[in-house]
Structures are given as C-alpha cells and as structure tokens.
N, C-alpha and C. Protein backbone atom coordinates (compact mmCIF):
# COMPACT_ATOMS: atom_id res chain seq x y z
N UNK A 1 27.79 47.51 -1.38
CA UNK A 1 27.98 46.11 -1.67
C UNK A 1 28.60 45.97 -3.06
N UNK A 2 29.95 45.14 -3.32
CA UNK A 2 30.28 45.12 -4.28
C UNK A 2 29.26 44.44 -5.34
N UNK A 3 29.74 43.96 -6.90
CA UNK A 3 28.65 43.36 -7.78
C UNK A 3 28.69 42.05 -7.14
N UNK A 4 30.03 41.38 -7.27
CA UNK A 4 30.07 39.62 -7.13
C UNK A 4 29.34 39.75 -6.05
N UNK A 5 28.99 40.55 -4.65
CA UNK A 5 28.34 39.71 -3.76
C UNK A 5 27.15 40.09 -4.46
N UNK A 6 26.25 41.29 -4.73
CA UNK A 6 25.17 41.69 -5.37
C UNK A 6 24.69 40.09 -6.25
N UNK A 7 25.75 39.63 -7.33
CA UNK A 7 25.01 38.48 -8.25
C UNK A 7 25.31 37.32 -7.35
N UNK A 8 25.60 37.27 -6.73
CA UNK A 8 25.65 35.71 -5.36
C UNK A 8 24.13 35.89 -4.56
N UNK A 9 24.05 37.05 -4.32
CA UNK A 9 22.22 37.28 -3.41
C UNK A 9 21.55 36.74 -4.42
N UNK A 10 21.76 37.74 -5.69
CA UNK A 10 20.51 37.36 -6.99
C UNK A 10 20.20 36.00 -7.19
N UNK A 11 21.63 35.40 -7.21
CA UNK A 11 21.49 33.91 -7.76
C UNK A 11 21.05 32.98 -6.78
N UNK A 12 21.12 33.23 -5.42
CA UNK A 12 20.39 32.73 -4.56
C UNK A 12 19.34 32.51 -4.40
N UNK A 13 18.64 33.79 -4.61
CA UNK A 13 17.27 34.17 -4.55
C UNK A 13 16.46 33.44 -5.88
N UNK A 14 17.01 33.56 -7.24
CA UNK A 14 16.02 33.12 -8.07
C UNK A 14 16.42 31.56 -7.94
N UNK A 15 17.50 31.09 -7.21
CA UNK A 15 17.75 29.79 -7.33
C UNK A 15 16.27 29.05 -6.09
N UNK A 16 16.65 29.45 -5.29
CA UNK A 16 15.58 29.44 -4.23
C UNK A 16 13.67 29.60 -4.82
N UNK A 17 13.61 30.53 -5.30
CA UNK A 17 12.44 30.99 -6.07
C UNK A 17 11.94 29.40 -7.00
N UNK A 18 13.25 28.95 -7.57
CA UNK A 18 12.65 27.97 -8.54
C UNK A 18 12.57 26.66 -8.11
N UNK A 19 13.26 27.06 -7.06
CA UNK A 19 13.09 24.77 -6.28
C UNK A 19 11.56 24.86 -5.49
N UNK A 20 11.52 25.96 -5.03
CA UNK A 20 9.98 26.21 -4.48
C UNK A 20 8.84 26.18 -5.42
N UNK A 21 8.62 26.34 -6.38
CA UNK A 21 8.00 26.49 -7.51
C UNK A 21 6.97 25.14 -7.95
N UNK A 22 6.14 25.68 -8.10
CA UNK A 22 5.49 23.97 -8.71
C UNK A 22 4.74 23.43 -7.36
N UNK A 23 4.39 22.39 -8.14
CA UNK A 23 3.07 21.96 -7.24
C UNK A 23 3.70 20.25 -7.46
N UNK A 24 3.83 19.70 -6.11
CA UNK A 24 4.36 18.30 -6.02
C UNK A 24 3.45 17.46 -5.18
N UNK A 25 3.47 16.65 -5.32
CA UNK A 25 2.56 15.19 -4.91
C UNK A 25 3.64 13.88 -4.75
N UNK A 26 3.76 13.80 -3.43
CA UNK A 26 4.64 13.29 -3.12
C UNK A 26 4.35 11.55 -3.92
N UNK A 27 3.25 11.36 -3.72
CA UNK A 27 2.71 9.97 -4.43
C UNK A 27 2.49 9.86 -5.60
N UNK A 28 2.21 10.98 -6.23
CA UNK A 28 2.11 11.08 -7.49
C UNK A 28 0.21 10.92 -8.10
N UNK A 29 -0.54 10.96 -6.60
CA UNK A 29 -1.61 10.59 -6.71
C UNK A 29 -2.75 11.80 -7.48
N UNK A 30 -3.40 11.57 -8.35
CA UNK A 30 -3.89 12.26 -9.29
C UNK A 30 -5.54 11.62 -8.87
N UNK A 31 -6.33 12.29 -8.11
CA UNK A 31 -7.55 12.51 -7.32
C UNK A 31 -8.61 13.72 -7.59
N UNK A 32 -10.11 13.55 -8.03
CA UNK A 32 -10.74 14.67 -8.68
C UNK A 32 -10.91 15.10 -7.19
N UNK A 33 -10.40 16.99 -7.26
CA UNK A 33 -10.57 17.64 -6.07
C UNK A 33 -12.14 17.36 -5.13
N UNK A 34 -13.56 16.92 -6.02
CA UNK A 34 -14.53 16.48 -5.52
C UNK A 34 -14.63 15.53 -4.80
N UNK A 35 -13.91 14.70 -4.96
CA UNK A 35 -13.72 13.54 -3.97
C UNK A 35 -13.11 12.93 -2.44
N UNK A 36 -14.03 13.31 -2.17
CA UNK A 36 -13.74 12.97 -0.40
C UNK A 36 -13.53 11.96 0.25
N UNK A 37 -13.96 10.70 -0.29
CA UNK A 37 -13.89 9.21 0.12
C UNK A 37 -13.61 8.30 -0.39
N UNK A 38 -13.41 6.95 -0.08
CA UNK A 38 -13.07 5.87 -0.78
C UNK A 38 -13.34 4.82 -0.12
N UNK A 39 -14.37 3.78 -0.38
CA UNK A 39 -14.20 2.47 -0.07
C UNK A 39 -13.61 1.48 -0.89
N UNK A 40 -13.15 0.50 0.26
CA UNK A 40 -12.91 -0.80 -0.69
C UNK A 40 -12.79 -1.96 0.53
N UNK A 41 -13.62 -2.72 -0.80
CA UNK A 41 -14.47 -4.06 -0.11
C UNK A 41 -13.02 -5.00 0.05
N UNK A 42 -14.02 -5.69 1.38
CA UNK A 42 -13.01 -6.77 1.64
C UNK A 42 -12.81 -7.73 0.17
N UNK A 43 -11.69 -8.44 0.12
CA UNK A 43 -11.24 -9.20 -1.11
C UNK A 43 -11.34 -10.63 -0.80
N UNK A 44 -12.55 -11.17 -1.33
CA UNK A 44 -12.50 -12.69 -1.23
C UNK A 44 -11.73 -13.18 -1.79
N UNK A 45 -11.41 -14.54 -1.29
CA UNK A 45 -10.76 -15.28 -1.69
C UNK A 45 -10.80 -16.75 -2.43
N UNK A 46 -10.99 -16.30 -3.82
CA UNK A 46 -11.67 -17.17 -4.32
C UNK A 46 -11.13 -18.50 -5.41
N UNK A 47 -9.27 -18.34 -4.65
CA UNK A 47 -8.64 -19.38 -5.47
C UNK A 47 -8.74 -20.03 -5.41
N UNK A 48 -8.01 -21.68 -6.07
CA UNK A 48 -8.87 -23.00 -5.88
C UNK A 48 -7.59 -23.40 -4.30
N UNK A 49 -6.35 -22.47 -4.31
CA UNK A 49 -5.66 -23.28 -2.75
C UNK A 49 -5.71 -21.34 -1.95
N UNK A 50 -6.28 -21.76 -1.08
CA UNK A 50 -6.96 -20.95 -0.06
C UNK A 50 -5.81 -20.67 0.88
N UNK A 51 -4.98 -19.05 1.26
CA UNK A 51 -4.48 -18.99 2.50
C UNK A 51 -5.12 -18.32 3.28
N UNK A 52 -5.35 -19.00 4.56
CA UNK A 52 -6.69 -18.05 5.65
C UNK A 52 -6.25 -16.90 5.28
N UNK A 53 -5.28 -16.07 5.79
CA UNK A 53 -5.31 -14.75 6.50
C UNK A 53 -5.07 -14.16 4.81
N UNK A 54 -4.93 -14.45 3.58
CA UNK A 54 -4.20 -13.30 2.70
C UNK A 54 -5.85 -12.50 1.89
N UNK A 55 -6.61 -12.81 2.52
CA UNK A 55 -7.90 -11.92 1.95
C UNK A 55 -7.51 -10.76 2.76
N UNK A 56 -7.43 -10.88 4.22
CA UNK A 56 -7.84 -10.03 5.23
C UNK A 56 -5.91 -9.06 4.76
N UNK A 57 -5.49 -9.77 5.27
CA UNK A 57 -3.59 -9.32 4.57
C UNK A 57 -3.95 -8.11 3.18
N UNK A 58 -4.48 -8.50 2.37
CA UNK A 58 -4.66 -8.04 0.85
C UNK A 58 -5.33 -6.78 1.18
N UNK A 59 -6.49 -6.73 1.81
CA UNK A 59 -7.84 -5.85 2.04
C UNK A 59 -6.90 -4.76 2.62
N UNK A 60 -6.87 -5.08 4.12
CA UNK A 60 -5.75 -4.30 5.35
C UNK A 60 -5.01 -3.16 4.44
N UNK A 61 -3.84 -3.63 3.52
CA UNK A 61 -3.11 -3.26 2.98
C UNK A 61 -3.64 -2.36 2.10
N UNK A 62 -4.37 -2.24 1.14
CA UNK A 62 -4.85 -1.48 0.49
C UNK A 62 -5.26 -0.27 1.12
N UNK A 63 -6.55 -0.68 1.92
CA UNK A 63 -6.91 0.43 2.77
C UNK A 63 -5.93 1.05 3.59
N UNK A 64 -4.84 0.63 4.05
CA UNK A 64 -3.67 1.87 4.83
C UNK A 64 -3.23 2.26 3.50
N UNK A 65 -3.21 1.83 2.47
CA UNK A 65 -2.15 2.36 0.70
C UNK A 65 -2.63 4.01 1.03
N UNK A 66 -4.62 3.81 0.73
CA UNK A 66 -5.18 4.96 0.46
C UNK A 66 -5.26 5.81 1.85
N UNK A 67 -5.36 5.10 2.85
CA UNK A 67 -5.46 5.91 4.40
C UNK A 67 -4.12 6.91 4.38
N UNK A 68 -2.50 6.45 4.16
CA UNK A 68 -1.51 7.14 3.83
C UNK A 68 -1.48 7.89 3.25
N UNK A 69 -1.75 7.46 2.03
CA UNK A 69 -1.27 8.32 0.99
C UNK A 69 -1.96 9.15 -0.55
N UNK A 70 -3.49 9.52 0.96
CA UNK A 70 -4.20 10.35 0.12
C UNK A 70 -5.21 10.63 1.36
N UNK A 71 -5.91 11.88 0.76
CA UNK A 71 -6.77 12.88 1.95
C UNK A 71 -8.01 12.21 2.08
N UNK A 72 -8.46 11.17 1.63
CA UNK A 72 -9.75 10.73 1.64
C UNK A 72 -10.07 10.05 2.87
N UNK A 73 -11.20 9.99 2.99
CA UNK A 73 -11.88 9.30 3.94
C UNK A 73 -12.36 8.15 3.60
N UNK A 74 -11.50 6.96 4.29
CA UNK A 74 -12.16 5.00 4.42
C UNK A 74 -13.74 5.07 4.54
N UNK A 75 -14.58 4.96 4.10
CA UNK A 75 -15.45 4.56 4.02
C UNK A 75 -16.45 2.79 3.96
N UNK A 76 -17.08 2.78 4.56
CA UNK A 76 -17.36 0.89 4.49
C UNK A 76 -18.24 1.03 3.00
N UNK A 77 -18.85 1.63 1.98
CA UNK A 77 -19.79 1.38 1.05
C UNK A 77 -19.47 3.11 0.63
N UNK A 78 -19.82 2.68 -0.65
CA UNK A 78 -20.46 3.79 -1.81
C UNK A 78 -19.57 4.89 -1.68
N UNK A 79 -18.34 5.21 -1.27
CA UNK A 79 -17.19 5.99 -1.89
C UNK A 79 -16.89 6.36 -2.97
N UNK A 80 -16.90 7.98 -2.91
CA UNK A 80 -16.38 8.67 -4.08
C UNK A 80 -15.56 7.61 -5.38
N UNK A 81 -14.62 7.13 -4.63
CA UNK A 81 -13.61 6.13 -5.37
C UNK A 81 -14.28 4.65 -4.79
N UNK A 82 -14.45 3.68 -5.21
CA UNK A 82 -15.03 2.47 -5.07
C UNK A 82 -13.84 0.94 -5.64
N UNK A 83 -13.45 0.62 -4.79
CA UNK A 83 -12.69 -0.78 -5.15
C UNK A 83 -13.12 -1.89 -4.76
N UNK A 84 -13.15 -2.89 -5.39
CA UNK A 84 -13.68 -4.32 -4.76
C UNK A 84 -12.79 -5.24 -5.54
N UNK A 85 -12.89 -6.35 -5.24
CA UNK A 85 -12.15 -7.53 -6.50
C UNK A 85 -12.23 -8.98 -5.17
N UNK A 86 -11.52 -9.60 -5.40
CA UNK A 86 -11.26 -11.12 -5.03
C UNK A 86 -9.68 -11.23 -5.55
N UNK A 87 -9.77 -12.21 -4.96
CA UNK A 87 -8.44 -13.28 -5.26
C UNK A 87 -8.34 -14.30 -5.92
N UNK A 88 -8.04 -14.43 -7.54
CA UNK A 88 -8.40 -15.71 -8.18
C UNK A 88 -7.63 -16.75 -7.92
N UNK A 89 -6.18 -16.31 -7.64
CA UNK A 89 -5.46 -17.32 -7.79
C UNK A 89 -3.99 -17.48 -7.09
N UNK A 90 -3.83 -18.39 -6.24
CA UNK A 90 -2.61 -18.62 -5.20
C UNK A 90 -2.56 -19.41 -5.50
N UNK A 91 -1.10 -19.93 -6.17
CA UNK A 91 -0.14 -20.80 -6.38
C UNK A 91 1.10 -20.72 -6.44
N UNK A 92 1.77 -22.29 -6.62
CA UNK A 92 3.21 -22.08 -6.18
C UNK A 92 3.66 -23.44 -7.10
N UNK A 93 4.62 -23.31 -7.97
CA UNK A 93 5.14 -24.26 -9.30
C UNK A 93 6.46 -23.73 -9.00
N UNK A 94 7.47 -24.89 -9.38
CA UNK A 94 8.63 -25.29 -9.80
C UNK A 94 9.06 -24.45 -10.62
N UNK A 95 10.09 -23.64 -10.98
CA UNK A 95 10.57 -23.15 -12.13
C UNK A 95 12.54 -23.61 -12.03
N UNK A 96 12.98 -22.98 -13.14
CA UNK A 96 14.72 -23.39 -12.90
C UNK A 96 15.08 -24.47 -12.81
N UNK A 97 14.11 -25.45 -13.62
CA UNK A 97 14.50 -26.70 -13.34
C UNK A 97 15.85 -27.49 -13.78
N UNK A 98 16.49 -28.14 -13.38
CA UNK A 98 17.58 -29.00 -13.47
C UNK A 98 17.66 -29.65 -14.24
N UNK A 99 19.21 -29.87 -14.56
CA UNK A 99 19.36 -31.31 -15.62
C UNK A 99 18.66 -33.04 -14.55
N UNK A 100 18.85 -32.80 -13.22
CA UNK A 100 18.01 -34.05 -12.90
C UNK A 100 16.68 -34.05 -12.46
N UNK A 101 15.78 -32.98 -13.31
CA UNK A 101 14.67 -32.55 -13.22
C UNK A 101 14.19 -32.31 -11.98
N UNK A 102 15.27 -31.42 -11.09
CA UNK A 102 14.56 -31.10 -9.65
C UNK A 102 14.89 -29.50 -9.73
N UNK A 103 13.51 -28.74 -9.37
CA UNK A 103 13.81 -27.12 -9.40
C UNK A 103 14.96 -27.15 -8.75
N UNK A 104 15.30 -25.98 -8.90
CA UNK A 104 15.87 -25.13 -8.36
C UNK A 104 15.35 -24.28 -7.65
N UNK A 105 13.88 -23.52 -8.39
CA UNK A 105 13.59 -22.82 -7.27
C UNK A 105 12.19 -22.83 -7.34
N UNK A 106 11.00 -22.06 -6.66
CA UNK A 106 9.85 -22.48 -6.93
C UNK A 106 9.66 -21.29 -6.63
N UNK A 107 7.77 -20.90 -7.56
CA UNK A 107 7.26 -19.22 -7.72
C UNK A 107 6.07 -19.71 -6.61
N UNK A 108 6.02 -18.62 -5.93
CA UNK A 108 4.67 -18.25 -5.75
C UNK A 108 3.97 -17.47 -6.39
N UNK A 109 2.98 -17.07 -6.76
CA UNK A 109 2.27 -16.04 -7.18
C UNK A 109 1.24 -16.17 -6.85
N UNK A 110 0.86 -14.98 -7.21
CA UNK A 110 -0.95 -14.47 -6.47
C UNK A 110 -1.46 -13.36 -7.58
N UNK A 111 -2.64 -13.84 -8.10
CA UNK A 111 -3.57 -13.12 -8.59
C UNK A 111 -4.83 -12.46 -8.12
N UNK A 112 -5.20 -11.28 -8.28
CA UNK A 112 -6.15 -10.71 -7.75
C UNK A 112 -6.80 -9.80 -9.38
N UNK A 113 -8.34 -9.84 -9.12
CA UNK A 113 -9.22 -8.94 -10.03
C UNK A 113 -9.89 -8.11 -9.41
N UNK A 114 -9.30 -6.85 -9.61
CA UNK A 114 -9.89 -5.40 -9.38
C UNK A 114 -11.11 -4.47 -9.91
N UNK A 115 -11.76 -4.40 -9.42
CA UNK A 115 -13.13 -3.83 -9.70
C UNK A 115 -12.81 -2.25 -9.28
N UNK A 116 -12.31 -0.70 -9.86
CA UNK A 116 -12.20 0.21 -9.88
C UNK A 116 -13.44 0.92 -10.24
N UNK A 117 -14.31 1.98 -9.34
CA UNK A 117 -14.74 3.30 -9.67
C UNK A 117 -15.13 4.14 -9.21
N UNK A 118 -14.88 5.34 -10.25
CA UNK A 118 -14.59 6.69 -10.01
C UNK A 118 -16.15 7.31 -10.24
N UNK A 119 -16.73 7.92 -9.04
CA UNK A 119 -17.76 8.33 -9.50
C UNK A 119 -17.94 9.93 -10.10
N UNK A 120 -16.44 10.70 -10.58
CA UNK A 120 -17.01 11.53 -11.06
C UNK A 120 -16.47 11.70 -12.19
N UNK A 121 -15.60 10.59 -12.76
CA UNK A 121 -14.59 10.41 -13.86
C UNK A 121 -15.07 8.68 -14.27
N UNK A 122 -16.05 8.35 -14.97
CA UNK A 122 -16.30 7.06 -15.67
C UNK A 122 -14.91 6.71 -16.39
N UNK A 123 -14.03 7.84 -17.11
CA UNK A 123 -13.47 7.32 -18.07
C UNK A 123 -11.76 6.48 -17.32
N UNK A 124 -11.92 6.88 -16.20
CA UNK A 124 -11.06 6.35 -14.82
C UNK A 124 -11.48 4.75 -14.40
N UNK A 125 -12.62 4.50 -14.72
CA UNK A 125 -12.91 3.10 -14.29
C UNK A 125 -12.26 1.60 -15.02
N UNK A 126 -12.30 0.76 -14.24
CA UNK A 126 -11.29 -0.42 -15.06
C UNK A 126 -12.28 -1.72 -14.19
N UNK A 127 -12.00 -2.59 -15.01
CA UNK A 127 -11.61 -3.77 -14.22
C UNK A 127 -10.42 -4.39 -15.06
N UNK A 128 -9.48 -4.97 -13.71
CA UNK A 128 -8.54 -5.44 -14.30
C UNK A 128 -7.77 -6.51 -13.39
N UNK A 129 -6.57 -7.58 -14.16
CA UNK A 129 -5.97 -8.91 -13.00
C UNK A 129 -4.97 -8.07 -12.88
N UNK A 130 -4.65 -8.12 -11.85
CA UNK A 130 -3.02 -7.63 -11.18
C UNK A 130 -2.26 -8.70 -10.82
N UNK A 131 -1.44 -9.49 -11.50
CA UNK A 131 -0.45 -10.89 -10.72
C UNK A 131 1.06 -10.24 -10.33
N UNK A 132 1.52 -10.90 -9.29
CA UNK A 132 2.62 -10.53 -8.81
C UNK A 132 3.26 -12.08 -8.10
N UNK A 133 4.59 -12.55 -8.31
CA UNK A 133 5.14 -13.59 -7.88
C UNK A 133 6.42 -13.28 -7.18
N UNK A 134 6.81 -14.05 -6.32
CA UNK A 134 8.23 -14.37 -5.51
C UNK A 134 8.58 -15.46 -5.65
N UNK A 135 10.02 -15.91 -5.94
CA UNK A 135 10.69 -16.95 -6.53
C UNK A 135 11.70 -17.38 -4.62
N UNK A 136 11.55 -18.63 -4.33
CA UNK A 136 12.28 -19.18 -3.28
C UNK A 136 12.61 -20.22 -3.92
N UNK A 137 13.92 -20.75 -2.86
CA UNK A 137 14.62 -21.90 -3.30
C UNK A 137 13.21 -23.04 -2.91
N UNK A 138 13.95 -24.48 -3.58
CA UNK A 138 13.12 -24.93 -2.91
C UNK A 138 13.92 -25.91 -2.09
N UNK A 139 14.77 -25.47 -1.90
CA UNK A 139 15.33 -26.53 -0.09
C UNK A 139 14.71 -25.63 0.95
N UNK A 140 13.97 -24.29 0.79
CA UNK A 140 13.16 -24.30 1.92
C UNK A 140 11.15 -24.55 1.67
N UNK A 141 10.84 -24.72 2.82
CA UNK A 141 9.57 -25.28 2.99
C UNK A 141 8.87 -24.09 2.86
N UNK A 142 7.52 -23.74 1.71
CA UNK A 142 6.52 -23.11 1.61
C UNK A 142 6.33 -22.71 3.30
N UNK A 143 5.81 -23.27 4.05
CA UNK A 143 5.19 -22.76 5.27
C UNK A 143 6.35 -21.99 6.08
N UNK A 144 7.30 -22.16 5.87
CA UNK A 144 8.25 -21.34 6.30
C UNK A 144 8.81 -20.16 5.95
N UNK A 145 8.44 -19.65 4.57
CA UNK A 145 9.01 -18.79 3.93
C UNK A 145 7.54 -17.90 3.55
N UNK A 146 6.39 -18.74 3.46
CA UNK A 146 5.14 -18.36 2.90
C UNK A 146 5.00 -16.63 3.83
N UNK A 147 5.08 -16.41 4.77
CA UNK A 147 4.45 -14.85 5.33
C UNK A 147 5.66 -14.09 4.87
N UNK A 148 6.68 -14.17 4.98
CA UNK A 148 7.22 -13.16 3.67
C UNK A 148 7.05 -13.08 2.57
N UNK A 149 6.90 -13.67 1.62
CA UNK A 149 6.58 -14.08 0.41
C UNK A 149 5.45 -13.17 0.13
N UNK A 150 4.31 -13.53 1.22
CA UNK A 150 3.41 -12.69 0.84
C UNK A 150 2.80 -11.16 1.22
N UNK A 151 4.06 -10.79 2.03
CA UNK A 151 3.96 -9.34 2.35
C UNK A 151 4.68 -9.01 1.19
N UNK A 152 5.91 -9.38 1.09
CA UNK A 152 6.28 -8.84 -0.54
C UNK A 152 5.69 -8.87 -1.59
N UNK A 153 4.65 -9.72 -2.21
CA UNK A 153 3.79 -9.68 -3.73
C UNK A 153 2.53 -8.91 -2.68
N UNK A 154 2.18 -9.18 -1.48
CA UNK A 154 1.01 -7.44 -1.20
C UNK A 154 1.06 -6.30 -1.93
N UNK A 155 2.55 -6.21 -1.16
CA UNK A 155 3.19 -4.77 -1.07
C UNK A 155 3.07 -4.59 -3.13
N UNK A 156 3.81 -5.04 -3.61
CA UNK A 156 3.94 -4.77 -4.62
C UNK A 156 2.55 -4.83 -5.95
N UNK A 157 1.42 -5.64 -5.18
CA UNK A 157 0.08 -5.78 -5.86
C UNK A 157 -0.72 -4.94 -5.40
N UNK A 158 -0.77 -3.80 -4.40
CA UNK A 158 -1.04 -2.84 -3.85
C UNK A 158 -0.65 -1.43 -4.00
N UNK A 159 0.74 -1.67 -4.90
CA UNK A 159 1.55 -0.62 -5.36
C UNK A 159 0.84 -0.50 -6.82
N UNK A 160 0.65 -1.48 -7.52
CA UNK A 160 0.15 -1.52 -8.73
C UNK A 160 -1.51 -1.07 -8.65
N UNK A 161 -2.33 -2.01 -7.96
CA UNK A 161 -3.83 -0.90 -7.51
C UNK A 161 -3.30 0.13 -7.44
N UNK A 162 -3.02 0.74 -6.65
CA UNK A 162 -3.02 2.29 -6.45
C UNK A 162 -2.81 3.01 -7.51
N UNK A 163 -1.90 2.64 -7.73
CA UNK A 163 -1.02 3.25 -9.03
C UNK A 163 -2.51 3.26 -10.24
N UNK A 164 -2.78 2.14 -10.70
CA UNK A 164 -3.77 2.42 -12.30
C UNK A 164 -4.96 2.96 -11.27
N UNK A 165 -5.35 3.16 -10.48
CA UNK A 165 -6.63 3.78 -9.69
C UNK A 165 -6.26 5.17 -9.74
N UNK A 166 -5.05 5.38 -9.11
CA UNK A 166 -5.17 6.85 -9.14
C UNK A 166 -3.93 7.96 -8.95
N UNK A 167 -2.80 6.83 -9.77
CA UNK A 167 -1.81 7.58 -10.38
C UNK A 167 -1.67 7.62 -11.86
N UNK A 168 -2.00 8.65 -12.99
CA UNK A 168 -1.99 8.84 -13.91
C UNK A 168 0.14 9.12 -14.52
N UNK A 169 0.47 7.59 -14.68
CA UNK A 169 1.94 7.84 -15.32
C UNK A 169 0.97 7.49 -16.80
C-alpha cells in the first residue's frame, strides 16, 4: 500500500475515533443517576380569567416533556424529582397601539409558579414564575385564535420548566 493511501486510512480512522467520542445527551438533560422517577401535580388554575382546559393542556404537556425526554418513571406523588405549581395568571391586553388609539395587536400571556424538587440535590430546588406571551392581531377574535396561542406559550413554558429543573446551561 502506497503512503497517501496508508495516511487517508489513518485519517479516517482517528477522524471517526473522534466524532464517536464523548458522551451526548440529546436534551441536554442533567439528572442524578439515583433518580428513577418524577411526579408532577396537576396545575391549578388559579388566575382571576379562567380557561377550562389550559390546567389540564399545561399538566399533559409537561408530563410527556419528562415521559420523552428522560428515563424516569411518571409517578402520581413523591418522585425522585417533584413538580407542582398553578397558574397565576391568563391575560390578554392591547399593545402597538395607534395614533387613533386602537391596537394593533393584542398579547396574550400566561403565567405559571413552579414548585421544583430534587430529592437528592436540595441545592437543585427552586420555586419560580415562568411567563410566556403570543402577540395576535386584533381584527381577529380571541376565541378563534385562543387554542393556538396556547399550545405555543405551553410549548415554550414547558421548554423553560424543563430546562431550570433539569438542564444545567
């Protein structure tokens, strides 16, 4: 075998050697190897304007976050990892307003308070508000736009739980 093919194998091989290398977490989820489970309580809803289904919407979501995208076991009570919180606050205000004082567009947002813990890492525990908003025009009607609206600030207030629970950026 000549050299050039000889350093084309080599360079293959340690090229290969080093993309394999390392230890990856596709989620980025940072979990004490002791921990086998996780509950988390349903999320009341305890704003002063009430949407039936976004407790049960909020809860749902979380629990597939951790069912996906980590080895633990759902648990109904007393999980290794422990989450609870409520929903303080669903609302929806005007913003972008006009020179003839009519929005332009209007926010929803949604607040939720998270009750986090770790029972074998205290220094992991939090409580904390997570708010997340979506901006629509307002030539369309809240009830019409409202179930997208709020799979998108889920998704993204669910991304954020997870994340300070039990991704260490």
């Amino acid at each position: 075998m000549s050299r050039k093919i000889k350093e084309v194998i080599y360079l293959g091989i340690v090229i290969l050697f080093i993309s394999s290398c390392g230890v990856y977490s596709f989620t980025g989820a940072s979990i004490p190897p002791e921990a086998k489970t996780v509950s988390i309580q349903y999320f009341e809803n305890n704003a002063d304007l009430v949407e039936p289904t976004l407790s049960q919407t909020l809860t749902d979501a979380l629990r597939d976050k951790f069912a996906s995208q980590t080895t633990l076991d759902l648990i109904n009570r007393n999980g290794d990892l422990q989450l609870e919180g409520e929903i303080t606050s669903y609302k929806t205000e005007p913003i972008a307003i006009q020179g003839d004082q009519t929005a332009a567009l209007n926010r929803l947002t949604i607040t939720v308070n998270v009750k986090y813990e770790n029972m074998f890492d205290e220094s992991k525990n939090f409580e904390s508000s997570f708010s997340r908003y979506e901006d629509y025009s307002s030539g369309e009607d809240l009830n019409t736009v409202q179930a997208g609206l709020i799979e998108i600030i889920n998704e993204a207030l669910v991304e954020d739980i997870f994340n300070k629970a039990v991704v260490n950026w």
